[in-house]
PDB file of N, CA and C in Angstrom:
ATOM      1  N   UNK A   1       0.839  -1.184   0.000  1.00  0.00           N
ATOM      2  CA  UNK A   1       0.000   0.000   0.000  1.00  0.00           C
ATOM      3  C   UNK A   1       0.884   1.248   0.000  1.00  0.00           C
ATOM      4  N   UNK A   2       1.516   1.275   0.752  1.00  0.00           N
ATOM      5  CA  UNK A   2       2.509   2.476   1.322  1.00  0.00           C
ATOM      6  C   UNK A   2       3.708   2.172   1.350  1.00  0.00           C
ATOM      7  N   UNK A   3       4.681   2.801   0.660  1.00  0.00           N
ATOM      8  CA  UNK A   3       6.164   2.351   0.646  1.00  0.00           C
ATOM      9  C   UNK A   3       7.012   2.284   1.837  1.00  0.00           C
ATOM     10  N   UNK A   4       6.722   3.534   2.939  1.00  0.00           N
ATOM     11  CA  UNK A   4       7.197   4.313   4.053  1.00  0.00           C
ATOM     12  C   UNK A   4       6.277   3.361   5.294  1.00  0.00           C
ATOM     13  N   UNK A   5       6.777   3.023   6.157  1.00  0.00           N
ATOM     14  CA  UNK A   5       5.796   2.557   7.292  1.00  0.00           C
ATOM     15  C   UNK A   5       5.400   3.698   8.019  1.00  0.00           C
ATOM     16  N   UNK A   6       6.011   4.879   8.142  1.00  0.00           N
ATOM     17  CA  UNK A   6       5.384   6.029   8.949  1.00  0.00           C
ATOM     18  C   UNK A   6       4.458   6.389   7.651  1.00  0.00           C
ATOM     19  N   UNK A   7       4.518   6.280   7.017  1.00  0.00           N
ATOM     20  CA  UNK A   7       3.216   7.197   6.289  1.00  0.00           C
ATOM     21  C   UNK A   7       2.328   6.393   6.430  1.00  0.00           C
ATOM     22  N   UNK A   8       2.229   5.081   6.159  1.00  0.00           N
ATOM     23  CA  UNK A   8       1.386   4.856   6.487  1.00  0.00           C
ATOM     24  C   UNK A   8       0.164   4.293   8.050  1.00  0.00           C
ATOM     25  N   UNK A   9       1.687   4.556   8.889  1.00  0.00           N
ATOM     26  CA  UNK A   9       0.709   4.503   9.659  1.00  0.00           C
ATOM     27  C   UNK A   9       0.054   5.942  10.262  1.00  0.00           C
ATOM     28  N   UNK A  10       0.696   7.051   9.714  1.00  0.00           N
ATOM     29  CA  UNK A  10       0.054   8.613  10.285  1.00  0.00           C
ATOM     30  C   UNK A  10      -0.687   8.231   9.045  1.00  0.00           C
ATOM     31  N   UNK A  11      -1.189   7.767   8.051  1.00  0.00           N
ATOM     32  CA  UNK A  11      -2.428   7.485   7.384  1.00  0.00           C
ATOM     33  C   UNK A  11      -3.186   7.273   8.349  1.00  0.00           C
ATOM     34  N   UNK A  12      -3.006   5.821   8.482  1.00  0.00           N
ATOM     35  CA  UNK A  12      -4.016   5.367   9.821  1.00  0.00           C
ATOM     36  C   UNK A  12      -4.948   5.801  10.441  1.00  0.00           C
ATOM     37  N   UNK A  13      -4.021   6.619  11.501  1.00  0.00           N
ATOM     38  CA  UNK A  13      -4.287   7.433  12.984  1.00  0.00           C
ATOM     39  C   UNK A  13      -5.142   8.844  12.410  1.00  0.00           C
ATOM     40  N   UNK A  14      -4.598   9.188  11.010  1.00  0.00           N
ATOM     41  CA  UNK A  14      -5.172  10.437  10.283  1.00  0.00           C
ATOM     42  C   UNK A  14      -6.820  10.012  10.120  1.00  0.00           C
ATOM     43  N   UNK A  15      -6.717   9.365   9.405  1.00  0.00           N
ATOM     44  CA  UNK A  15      -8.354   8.879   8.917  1.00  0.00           C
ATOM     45  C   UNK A  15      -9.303   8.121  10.029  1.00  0.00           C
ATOM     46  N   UNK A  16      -8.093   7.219  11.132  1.00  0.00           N
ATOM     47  CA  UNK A  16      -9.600   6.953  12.270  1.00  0.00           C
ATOM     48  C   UNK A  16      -9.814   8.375  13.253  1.00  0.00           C
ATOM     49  N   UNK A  17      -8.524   9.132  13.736  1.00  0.00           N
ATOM     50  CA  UNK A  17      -9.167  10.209  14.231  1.00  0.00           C
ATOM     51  C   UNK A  17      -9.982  11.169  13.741  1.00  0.00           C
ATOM     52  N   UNK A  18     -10.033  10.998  12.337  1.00  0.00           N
ATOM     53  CA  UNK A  18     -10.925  11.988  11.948  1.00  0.00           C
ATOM     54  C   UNK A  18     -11.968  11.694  11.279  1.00  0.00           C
ATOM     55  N   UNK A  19     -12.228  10.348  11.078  1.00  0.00           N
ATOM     56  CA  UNK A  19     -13.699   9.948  11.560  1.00  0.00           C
ATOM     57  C   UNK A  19     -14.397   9.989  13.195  1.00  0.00           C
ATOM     58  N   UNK A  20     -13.188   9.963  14.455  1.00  0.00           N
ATOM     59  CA  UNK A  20     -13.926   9.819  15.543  1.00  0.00           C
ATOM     60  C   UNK A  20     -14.331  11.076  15.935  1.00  0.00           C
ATOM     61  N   UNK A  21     -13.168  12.436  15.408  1.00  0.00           N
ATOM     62  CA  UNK A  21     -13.686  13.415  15.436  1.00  0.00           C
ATOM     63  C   UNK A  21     -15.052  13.973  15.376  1.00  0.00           C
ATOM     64  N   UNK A  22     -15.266  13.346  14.104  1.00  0.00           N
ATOM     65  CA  UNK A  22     -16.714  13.913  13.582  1.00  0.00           C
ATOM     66  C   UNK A  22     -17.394  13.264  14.067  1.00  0.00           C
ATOM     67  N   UNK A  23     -17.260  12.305  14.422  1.00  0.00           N
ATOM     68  CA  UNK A  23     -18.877  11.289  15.085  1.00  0.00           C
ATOM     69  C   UNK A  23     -19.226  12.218  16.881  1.00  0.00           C
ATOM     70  N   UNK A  24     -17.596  12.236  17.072  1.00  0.00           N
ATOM     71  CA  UNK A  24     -17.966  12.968  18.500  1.00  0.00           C
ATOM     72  C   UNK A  24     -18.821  14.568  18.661  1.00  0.00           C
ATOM     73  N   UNK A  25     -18.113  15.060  17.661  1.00  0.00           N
ATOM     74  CA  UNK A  25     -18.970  16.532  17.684  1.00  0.00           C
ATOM     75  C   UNK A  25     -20.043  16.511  16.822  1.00  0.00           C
ATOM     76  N   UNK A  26     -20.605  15.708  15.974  1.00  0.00           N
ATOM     77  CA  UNK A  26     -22.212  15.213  16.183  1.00  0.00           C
ATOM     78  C   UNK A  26     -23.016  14.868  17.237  1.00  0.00           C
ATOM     79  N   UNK A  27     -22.310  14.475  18.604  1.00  0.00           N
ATOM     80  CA  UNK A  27     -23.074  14.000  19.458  1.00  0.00           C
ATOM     81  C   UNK A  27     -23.519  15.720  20.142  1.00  0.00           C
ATOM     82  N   UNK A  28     -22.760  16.349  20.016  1.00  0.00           N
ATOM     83  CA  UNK A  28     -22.988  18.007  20.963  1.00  0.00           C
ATOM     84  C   UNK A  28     -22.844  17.590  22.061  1.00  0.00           C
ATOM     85  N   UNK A  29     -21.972  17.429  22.598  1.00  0.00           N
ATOM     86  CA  UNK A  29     -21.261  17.371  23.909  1.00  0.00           C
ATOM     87  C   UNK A  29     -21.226  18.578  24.348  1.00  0.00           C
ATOM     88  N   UNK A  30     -21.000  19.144  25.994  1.00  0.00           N
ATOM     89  CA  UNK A  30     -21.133  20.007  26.418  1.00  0.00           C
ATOM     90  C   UNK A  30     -19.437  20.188  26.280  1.00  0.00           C
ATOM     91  N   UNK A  31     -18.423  21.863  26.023  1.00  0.00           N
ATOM     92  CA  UNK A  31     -17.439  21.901  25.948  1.00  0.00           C
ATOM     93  C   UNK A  31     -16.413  21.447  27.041  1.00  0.00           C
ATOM     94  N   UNK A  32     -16.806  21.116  28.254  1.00  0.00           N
ATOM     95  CA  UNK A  32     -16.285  20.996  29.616  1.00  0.00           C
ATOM     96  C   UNK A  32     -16.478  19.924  30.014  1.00  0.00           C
ATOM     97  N   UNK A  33     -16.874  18.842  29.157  1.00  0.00           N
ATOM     98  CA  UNK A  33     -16.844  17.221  29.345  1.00  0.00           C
ATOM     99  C   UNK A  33     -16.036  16.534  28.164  1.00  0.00           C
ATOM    100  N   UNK A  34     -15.938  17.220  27.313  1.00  0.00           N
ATOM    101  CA  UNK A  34     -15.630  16.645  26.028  1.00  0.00           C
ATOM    102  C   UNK A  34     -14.330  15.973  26.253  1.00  0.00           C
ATOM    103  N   UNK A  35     -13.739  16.127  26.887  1.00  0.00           N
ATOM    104  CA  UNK A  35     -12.018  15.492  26.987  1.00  0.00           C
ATOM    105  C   UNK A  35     -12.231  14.343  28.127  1.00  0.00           C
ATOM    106  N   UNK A  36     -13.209  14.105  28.707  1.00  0.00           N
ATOM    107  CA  UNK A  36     -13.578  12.831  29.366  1.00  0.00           C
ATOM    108  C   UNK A  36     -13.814  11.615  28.115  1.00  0.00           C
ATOM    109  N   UNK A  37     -14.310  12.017  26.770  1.00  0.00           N
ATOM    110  CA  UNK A  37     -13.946  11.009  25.595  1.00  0.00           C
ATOM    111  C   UNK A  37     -13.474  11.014  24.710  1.00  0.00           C
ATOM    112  N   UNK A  38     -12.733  12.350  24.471  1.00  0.00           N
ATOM    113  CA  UNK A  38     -11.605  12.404  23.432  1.00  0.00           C
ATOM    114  C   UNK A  38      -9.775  11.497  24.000  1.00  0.00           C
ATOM    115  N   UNK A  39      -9.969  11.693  25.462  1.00  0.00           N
ATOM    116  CA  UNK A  39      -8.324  11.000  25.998  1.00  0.00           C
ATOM    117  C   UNK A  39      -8.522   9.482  25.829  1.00  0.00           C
ATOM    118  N   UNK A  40      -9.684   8.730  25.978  1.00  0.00           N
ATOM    119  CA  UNK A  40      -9.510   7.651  25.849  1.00  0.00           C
ATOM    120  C   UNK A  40      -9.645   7.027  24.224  1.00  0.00           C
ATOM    121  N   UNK A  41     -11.029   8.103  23.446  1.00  0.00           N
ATOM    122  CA  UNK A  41     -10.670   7.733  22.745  1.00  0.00           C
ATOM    123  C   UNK A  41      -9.516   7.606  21.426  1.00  0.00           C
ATOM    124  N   UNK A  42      -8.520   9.236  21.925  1.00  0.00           N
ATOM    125  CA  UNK A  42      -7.675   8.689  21.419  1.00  0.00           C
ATOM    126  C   UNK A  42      -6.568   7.632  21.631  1.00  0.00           C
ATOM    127  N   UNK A  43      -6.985   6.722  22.699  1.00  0.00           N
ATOM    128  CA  UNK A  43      -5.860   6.505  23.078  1.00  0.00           C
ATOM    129  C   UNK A  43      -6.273   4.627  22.468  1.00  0.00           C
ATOM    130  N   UNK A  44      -7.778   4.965  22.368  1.00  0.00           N
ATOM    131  CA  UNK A  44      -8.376   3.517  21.717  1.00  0.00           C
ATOM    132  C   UNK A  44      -7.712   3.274  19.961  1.00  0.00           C
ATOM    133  N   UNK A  45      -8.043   5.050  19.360  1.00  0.00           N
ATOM    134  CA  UNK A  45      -7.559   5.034  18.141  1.00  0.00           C
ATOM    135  C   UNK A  45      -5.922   4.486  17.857  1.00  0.00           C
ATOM    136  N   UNK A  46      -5.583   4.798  19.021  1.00  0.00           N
ATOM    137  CA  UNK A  46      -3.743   4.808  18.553  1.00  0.00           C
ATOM    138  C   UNK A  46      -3.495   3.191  18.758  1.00  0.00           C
ATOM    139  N   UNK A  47      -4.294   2.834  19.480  1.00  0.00           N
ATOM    140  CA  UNK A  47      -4.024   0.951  19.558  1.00  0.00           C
ATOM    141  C   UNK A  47      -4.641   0.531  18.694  1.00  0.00           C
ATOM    142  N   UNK A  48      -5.660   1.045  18.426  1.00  0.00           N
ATOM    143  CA  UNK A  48      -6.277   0.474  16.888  1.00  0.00           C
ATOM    144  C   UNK A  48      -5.600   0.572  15.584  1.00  0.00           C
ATOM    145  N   UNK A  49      -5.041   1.766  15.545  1.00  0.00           N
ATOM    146  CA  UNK A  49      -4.053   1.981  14.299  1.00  0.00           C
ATOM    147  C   UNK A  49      -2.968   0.889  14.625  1.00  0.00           C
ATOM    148  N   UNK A  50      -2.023   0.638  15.658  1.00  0.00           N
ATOM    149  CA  UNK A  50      -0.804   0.369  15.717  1.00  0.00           C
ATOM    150  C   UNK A  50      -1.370  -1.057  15.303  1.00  0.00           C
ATOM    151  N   UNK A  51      -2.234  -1.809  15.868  1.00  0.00           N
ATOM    152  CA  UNK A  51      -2.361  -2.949  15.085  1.00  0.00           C
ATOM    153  C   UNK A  51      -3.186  -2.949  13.985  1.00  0.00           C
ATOM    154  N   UNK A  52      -4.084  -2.214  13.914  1.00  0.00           N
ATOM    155  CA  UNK A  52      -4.043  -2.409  11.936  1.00  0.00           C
ATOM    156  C   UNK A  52      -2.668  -2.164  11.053  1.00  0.00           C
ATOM    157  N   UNK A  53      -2.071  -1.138  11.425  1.00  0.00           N
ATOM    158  CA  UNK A  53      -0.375  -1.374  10.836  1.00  0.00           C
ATOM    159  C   UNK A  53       0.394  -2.861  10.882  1.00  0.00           C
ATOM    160  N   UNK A  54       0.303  -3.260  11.876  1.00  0.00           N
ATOM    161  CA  UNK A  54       0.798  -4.690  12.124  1.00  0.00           C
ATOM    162  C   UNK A  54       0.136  -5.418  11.107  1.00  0.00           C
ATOM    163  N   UNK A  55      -1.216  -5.343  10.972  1.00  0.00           N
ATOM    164  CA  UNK A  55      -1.631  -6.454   9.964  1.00  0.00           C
ATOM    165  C   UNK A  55      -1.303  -5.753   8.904  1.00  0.00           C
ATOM    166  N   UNK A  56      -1.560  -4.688   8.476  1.00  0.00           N
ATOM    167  CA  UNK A  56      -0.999  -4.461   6.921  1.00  0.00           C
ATOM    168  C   UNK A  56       0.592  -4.898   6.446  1.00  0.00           C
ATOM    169  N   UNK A  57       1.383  -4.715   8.063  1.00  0.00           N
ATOM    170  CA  UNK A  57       2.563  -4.825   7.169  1.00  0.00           C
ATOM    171  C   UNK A  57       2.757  -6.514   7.132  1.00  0.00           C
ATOM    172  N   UNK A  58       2.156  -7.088   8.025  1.00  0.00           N
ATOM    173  CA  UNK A  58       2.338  -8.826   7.552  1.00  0.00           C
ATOM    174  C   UNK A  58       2.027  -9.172   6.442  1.00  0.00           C
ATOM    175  N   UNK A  59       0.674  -8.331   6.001  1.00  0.00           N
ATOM    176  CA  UNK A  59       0.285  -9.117   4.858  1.00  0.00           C
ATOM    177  C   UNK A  59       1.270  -8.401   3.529  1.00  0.00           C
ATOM    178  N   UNK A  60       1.932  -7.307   3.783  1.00  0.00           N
ATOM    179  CA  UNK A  60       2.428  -7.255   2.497  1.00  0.00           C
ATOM    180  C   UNK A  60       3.883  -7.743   2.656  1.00  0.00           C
ATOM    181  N   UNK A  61       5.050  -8.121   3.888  1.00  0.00           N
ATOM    182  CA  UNK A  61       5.737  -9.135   3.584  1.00  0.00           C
ATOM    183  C   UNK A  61       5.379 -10.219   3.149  1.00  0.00           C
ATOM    184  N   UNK A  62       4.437 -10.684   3.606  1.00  0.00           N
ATOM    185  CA  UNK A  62       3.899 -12.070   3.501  1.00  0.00           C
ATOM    186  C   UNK A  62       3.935 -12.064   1.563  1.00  0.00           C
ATOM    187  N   UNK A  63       3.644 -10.832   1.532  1.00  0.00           N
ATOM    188  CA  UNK A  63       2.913 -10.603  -0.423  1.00  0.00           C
ATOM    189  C   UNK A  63       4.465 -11.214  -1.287  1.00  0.00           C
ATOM    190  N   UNK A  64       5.689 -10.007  -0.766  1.00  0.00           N
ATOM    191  CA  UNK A  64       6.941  -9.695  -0.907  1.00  0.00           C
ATOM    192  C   UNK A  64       7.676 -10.907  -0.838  1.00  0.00           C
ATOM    193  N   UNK A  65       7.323 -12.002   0.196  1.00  0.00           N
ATOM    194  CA  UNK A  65       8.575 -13.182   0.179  1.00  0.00           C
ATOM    195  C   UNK A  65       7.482 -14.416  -0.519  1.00  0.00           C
ATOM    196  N   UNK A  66       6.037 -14.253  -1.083  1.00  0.00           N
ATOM    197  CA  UNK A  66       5.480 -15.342  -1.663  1.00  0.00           C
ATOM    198  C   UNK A  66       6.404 -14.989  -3.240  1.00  0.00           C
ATOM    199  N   UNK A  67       6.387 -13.636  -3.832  1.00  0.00           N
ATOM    200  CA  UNK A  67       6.758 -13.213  -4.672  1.00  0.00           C
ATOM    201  C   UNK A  67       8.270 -13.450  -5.204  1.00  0.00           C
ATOM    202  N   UNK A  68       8.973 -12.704  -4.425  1.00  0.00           N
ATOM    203  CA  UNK A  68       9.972 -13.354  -4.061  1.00  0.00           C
ATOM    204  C   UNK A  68      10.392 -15.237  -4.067  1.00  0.00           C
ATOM    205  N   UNK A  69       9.954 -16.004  -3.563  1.00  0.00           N
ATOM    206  CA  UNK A  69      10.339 -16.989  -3.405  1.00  0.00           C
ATOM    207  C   UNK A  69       9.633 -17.787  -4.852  1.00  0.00           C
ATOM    208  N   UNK A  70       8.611 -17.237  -5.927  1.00  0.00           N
ATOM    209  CA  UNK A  70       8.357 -18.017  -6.906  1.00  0.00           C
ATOM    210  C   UNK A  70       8.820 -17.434  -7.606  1.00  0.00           C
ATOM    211  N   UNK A  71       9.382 -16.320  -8.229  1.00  0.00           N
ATOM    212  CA  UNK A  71      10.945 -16.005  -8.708  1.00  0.00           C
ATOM    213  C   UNK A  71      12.164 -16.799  -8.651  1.00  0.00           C
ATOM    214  N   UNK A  72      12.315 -16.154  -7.815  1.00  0.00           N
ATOM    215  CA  UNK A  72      13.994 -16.825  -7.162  1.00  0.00           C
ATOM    216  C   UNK A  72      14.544 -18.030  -7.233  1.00  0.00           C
ATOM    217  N   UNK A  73      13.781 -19.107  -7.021  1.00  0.00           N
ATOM    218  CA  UNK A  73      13.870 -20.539  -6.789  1.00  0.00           C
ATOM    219  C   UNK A  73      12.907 -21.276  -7.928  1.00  0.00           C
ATOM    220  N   UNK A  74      14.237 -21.522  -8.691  1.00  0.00           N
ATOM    221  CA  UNK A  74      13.761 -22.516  -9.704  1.00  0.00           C
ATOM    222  C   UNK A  74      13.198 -23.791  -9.192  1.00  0.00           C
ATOM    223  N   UNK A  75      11.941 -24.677 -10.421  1.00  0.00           N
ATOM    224  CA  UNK A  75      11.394 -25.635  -9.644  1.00  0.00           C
ATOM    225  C   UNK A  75      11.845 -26.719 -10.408  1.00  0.00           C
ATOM    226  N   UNK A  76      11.841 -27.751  -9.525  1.00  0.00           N
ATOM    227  CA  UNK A  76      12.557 -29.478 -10.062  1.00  0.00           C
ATOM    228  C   UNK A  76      12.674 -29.261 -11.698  1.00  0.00           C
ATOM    229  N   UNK A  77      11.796 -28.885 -12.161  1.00  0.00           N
ATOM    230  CA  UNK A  77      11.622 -29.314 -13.696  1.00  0.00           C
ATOM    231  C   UNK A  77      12.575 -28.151 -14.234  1.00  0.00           C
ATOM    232  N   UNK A  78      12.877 -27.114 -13.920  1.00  0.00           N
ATOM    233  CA  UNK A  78      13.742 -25.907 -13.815  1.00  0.00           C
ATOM    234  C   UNK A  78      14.812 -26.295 -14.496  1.00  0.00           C
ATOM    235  N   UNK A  79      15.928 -27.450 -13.047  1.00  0.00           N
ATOM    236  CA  UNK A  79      17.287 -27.717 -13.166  1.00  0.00           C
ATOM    237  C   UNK A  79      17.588 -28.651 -14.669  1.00  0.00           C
ATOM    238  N   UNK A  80      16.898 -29.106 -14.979  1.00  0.00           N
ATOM    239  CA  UNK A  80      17.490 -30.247 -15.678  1.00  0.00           C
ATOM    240  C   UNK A  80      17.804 -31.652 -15.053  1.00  0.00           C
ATOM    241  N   UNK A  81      17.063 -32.536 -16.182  1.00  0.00           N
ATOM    242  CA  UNK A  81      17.682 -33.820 -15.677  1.00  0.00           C
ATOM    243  C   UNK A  81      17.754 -34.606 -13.947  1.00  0.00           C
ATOM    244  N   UNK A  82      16.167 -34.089 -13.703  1.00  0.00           N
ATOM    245  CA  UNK A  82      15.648 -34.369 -12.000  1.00  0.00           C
ATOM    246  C   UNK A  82      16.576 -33.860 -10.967  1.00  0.00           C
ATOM    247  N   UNK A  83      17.547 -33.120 -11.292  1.00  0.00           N
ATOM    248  CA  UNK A  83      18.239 -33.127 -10.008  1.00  0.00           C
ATOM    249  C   UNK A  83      17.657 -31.860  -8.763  1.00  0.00           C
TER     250      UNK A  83
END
C-alpha cells in the first residue's frame, strides 16, 4: 500500500481520528466534558491503528517473500535432468 511505514501509519491514525472526530462533535457534547472522551478515545484510536499497521505490514511481507520466493527458486523441472 505504502512504501514508508510512517506514512502509512500517520495514514491510519489520520483517517480513524478523523472519523472519531466527527462522530464525537455530532453527538454536541457540552465543551467541559468533552475530553472525558476524546483521551480515551484517542488513546483507543492509537491501539487500533498500531495494530491495523501490524496487519498491513504482515500481509504485504507475507505478499513480498510469496513473490519473491516463486521467482527466485527454480522448480525441479527448472534444473534439468531431476536433479
Amino acid at each position: 500500500m505504502f512504501k514508508s511505514p510512517l506514512f502509512r501509519r500517520v495514514g491510519i491514525y489520520l483517517v480513524l481520528s478523523t472519523a472519531a472526530v466527527t462522530a464525537v462533535n455530532q453527538l454536541e457534547i457540552e465543551q467541559q466534558s468533552v475530553y472525558q472522551i476524546y483521551i480515551p478515545m484517542f488513546i483507543g484510536i492509537y491501539v487500533i491503528s498500531r495494530w491495523l499497521d501490524s496487519r498491513l505490514n504482515q500481509a504485504s511481507q507475507q505478499q513480498q517473500t510469496n513473490a519473491t520466493h516463486n521467482k527466485g527458486s527454480p522448480s525441479t523441472t527448472d534444473r534439468g535432468f531431476g536433479q
